[in-house]
N, C-alpha and C. Protein backbone atom coordinates (compact mmCIF):
# COMPACT_ATOMS: atom_id res chain seq x y z
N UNK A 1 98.37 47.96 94.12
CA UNK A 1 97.86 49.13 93.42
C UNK A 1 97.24 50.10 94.43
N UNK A 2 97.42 51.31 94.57
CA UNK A 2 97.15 52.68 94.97
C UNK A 2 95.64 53.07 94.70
N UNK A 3 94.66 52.92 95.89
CA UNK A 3 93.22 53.10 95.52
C UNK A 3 93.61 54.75 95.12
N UNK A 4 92.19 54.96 94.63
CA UNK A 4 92.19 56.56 94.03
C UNK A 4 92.09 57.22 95.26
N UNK A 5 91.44 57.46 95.95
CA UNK A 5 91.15 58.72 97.23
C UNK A 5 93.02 58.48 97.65
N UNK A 6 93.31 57.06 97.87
CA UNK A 6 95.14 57.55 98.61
C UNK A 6 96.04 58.37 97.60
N UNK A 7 95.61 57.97 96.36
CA UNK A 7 96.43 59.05 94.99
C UNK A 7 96.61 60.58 95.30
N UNK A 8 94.93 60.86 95.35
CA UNK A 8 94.35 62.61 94.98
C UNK A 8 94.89 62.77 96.48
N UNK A 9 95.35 62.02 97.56
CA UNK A 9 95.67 62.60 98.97
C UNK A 9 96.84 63.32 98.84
N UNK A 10 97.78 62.08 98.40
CA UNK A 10 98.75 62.50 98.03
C UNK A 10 99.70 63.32 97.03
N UNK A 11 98.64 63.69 95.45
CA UNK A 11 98.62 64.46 95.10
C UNK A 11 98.26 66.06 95.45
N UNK A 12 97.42 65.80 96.62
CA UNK A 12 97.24 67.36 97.35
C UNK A 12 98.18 67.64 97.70
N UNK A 13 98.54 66.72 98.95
CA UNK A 13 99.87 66.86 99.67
C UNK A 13 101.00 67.31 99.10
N UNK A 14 101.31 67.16 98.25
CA UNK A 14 103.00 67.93 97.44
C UNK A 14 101.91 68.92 96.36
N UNK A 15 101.28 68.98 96.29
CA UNK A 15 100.94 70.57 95.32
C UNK A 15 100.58 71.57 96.54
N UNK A 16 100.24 71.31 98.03
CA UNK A 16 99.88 72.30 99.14
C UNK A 16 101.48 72.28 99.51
N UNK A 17 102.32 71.69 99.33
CA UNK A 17 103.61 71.21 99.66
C UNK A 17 104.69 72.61 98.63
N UNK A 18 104.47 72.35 97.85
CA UNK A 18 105.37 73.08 96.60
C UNK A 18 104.57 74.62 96.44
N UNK A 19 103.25 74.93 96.83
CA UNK A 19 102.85 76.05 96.87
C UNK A 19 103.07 76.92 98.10
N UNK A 20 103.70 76.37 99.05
CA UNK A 20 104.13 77.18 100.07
C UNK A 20 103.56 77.04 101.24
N UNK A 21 102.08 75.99 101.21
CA UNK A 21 101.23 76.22 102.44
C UNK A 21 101.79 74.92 103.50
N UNK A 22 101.73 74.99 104.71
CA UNK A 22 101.79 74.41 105.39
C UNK A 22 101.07 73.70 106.53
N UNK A 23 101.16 72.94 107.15
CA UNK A 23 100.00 72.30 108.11
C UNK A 23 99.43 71.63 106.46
N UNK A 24 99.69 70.67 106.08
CA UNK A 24 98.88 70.09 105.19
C UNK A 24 97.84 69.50 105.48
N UNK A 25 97.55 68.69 106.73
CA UNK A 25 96.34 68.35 107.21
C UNK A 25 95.26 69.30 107.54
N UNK A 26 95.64 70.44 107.90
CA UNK A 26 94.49 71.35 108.31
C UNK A 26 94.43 72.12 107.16
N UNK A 27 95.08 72.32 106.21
CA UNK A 27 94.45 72.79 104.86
C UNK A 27 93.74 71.89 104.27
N UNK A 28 94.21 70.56 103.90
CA UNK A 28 92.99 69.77 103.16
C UNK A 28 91.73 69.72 103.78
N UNK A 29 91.50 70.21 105.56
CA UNK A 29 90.42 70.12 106.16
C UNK A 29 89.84 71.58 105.69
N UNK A 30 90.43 72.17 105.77
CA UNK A 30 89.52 73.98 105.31
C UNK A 30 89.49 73.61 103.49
N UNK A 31 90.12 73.20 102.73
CA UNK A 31 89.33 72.83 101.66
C UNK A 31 88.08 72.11 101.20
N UNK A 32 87.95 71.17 102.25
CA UNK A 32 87.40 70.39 102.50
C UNK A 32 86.11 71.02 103.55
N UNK A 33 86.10 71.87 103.82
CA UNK A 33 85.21 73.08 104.75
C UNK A 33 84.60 73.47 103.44
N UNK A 34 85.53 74.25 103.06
CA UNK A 34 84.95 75.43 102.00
C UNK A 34 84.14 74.51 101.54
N UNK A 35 84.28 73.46 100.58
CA UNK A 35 84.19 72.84 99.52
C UNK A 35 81.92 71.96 100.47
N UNK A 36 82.21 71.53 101.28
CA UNK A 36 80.60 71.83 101.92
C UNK A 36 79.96 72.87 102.33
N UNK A 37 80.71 74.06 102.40
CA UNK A 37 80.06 74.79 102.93
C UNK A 37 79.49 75.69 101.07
N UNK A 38 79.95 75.78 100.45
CA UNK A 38 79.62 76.09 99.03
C UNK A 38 78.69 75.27 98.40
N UNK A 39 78.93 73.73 98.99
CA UNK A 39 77.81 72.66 98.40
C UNK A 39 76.37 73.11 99.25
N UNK A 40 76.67 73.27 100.74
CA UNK A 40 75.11 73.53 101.04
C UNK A 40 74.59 74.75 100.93
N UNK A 41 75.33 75.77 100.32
CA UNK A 41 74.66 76.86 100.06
C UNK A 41 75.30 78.09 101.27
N UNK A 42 76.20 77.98 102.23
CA UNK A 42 76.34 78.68 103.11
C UNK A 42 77.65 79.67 102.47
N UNK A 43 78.66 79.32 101.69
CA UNK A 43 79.31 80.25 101.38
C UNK A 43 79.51 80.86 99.67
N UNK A 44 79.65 81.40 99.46
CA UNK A 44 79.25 81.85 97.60
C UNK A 44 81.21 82.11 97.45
N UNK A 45 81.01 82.17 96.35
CA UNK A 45 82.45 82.76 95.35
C UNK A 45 83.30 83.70 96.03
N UNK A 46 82.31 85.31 96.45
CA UNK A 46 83.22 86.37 96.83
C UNK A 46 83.65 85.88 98.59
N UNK A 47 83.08 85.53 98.97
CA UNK A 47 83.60 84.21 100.74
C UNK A 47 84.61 83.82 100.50
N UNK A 48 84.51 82.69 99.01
CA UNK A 48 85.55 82.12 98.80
C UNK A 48 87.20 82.51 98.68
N UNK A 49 86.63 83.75 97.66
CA UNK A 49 87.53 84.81 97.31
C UNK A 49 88.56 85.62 98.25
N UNK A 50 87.71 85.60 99.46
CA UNK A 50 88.21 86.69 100.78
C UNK A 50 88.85 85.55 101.33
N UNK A 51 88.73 84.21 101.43
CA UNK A 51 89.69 83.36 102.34
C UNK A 51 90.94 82.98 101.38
N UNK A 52 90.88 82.86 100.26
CA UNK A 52 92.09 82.60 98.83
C UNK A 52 92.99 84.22 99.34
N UNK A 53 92.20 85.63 99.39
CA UNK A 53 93.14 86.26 99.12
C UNK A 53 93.85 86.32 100.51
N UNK A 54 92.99 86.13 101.99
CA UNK A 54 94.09 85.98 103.30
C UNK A 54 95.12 85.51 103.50
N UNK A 55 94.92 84.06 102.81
CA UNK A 55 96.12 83.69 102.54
C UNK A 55 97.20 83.15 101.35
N UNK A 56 96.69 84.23 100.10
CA UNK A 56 97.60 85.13 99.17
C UNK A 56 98.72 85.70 100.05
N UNK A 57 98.00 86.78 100.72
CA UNK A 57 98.68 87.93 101.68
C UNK A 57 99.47 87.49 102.27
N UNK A 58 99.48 86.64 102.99
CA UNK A 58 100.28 85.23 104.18
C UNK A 58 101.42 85.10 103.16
N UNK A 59 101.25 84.32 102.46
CA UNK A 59 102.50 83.58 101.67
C UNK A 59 103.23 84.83 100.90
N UNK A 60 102.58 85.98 100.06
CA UNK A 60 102.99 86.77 99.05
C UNK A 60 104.30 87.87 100.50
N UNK A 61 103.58 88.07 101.65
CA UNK A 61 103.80 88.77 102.49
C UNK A 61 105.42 88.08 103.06
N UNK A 62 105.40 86.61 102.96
CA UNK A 62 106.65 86.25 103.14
C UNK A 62 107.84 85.53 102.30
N UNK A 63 107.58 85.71 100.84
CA UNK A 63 108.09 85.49 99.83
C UNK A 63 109.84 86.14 100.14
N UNK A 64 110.72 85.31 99.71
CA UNK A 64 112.07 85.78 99.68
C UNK A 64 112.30 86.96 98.29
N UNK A 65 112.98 87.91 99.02
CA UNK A 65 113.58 88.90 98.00
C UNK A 65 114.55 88.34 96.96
N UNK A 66 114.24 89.04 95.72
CA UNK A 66 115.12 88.90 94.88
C UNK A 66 114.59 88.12 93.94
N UNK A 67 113.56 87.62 94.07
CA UNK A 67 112.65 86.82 93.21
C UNK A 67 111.21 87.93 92.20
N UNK A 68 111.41 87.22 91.47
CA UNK A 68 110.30 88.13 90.57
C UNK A 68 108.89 87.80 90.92
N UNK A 69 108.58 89.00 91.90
CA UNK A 69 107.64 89.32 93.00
C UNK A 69 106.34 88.89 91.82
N UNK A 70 105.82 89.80 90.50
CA UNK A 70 104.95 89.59 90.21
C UNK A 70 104.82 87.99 89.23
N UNK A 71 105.65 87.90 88.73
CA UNK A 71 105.38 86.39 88.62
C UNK A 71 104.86 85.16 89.77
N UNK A 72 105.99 85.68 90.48
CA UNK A 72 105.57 84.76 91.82
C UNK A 72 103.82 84.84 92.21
N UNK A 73 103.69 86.04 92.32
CA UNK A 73 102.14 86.35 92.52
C UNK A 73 101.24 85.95 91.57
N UNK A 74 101.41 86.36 90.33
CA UNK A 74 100.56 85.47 89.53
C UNK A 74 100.22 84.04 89.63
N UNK A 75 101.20 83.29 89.54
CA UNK A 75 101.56 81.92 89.69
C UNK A 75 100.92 81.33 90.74
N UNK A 76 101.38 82.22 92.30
CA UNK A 76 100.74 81.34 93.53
C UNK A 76 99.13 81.83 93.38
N UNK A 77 98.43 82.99 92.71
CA UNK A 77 96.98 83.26 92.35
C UNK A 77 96.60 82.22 91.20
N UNK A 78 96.96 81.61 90.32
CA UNK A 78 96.54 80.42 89.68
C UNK A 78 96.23 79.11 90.74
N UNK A 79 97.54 79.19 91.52
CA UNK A 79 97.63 77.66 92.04
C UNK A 79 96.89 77.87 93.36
N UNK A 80 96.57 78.91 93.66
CA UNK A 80 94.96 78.81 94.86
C UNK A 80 93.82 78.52 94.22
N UNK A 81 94.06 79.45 92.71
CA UNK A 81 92.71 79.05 92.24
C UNK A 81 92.11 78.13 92.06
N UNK A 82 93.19 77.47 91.98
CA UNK A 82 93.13 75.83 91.53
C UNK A 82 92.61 74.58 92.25
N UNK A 83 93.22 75.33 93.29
CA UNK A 83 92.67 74.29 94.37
C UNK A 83 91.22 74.40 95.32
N UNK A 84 91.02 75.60 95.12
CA UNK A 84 89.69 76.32 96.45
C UNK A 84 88.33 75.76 95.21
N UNK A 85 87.45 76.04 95.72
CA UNK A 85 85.96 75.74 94.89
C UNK A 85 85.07 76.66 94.64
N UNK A 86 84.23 76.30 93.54
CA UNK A 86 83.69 77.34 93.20
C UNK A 86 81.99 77.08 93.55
N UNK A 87 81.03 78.33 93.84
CA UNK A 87 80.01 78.29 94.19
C UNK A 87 78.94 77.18 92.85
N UNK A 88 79.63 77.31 91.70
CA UNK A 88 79.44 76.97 90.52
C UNK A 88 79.30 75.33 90.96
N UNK A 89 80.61 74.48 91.08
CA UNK A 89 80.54 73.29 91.36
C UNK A 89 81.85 73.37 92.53
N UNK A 90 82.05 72.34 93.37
CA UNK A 90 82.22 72.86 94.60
C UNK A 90 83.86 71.82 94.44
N UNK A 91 84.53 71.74 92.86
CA UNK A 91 85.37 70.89 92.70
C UNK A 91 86.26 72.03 91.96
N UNK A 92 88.01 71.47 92.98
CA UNK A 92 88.57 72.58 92.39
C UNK A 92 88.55 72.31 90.49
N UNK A 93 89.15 73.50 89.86
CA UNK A 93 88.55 73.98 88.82
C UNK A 93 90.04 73.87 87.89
N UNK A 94 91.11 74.20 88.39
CA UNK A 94 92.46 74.29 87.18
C UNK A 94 93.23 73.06 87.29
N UNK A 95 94.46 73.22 86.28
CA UNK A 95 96.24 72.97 86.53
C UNK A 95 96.82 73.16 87.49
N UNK A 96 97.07 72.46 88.74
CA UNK A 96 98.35 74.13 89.38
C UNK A 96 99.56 73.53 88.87
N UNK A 97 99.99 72.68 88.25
CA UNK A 97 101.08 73.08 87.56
C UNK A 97 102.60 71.53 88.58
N UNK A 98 103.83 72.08 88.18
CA UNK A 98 105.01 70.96 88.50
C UNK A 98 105.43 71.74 89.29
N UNK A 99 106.36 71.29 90.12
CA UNK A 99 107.35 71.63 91.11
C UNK A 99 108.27 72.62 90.43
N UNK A 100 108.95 72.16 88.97
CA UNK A 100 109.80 72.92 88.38
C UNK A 100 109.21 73.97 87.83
N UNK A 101 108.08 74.27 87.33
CA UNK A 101 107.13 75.56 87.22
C UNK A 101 107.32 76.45 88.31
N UNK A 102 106.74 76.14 89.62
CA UNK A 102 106.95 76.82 90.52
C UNK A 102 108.08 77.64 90.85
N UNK A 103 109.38 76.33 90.52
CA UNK A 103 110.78 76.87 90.96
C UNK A 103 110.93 78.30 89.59
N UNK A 104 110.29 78.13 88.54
CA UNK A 104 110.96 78.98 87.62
C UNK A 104 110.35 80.00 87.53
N UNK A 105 109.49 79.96 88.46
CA UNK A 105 108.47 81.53 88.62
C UNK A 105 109.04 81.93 89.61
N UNK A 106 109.88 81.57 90.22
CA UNK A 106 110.59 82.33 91.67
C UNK A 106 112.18 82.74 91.28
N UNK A 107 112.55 82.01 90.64
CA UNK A 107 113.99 82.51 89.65
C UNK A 107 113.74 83.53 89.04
N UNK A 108 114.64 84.79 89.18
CA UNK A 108 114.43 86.17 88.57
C UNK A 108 115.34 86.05 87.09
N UNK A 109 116.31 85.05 86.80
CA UNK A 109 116.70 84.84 85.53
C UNK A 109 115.72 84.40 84.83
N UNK A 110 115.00 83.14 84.85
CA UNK A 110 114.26 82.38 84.14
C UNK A 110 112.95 82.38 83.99
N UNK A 111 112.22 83.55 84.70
CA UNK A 111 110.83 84.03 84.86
C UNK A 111 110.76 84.48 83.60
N UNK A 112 109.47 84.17 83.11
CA UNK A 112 109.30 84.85 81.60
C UNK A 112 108.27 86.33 82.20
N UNK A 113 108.00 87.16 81.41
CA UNK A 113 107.71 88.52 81.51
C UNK A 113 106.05 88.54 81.65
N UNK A 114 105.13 88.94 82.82
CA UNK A 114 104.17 88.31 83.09
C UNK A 114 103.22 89.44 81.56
N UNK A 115 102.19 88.74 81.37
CA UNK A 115 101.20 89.06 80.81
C UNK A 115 100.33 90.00 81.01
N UNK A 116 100.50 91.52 79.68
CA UNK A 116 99.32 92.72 79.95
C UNK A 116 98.18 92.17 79.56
């Protein structure tokens, strides 16, 4: 049987995996940054906010054409949200969702029409 901390490792690992980011070890370490540095009081929400949207920009900036740009964007802005912490409690907070989600927010047939 699979202790819990090797589970949630490996559950990071393919959701940082399927969201586009890479170096998986040194992202779970800057999550893992943020995530004390919010617990002892050194970084707040809008901190948080400015390192989620750098590398928004990163990934959104190299997204393949032909894909439905604002879905895609919505989607990868959920699944940061999801994972980064909040000044609130310092544990990420959403869903980010399946592999096949992902794939169907990047398909310009099968993208549903994002939300006013």
């Amino acid at each position: 049987m699979m202790d819990h901390e090797t589970e949630r490792a490996r559950e990071l690992h393919r959701t940082l995996e399927f969201i586009g980011l890479r170096a998986q070890a040194t992202t779970v370490g800057l999550l893992q940054l943020c995530a004390e540095l919010v617990n002892a009081g050194v970084l707040n929400d809008d901190a948080i906010e400015r390192i989620k949207q750098s590398i928004f920009r990163e990934i959104a900036a190299n997204q393949p054409r032909g894909y439905n740009r604002a879905e895609f964007e919505r989607t990868l802005k959920q699944r940061l949200d999801a994972i980064f912490p909040h000044a609130a409690d310092a544990e990420p907070r959403g869903r980010v969702g399946t592999v096949d989600e992902m794939e169907t927010s990047l398909d310009p047939e099968t993208a549903r029409p994002a939300d006013d």
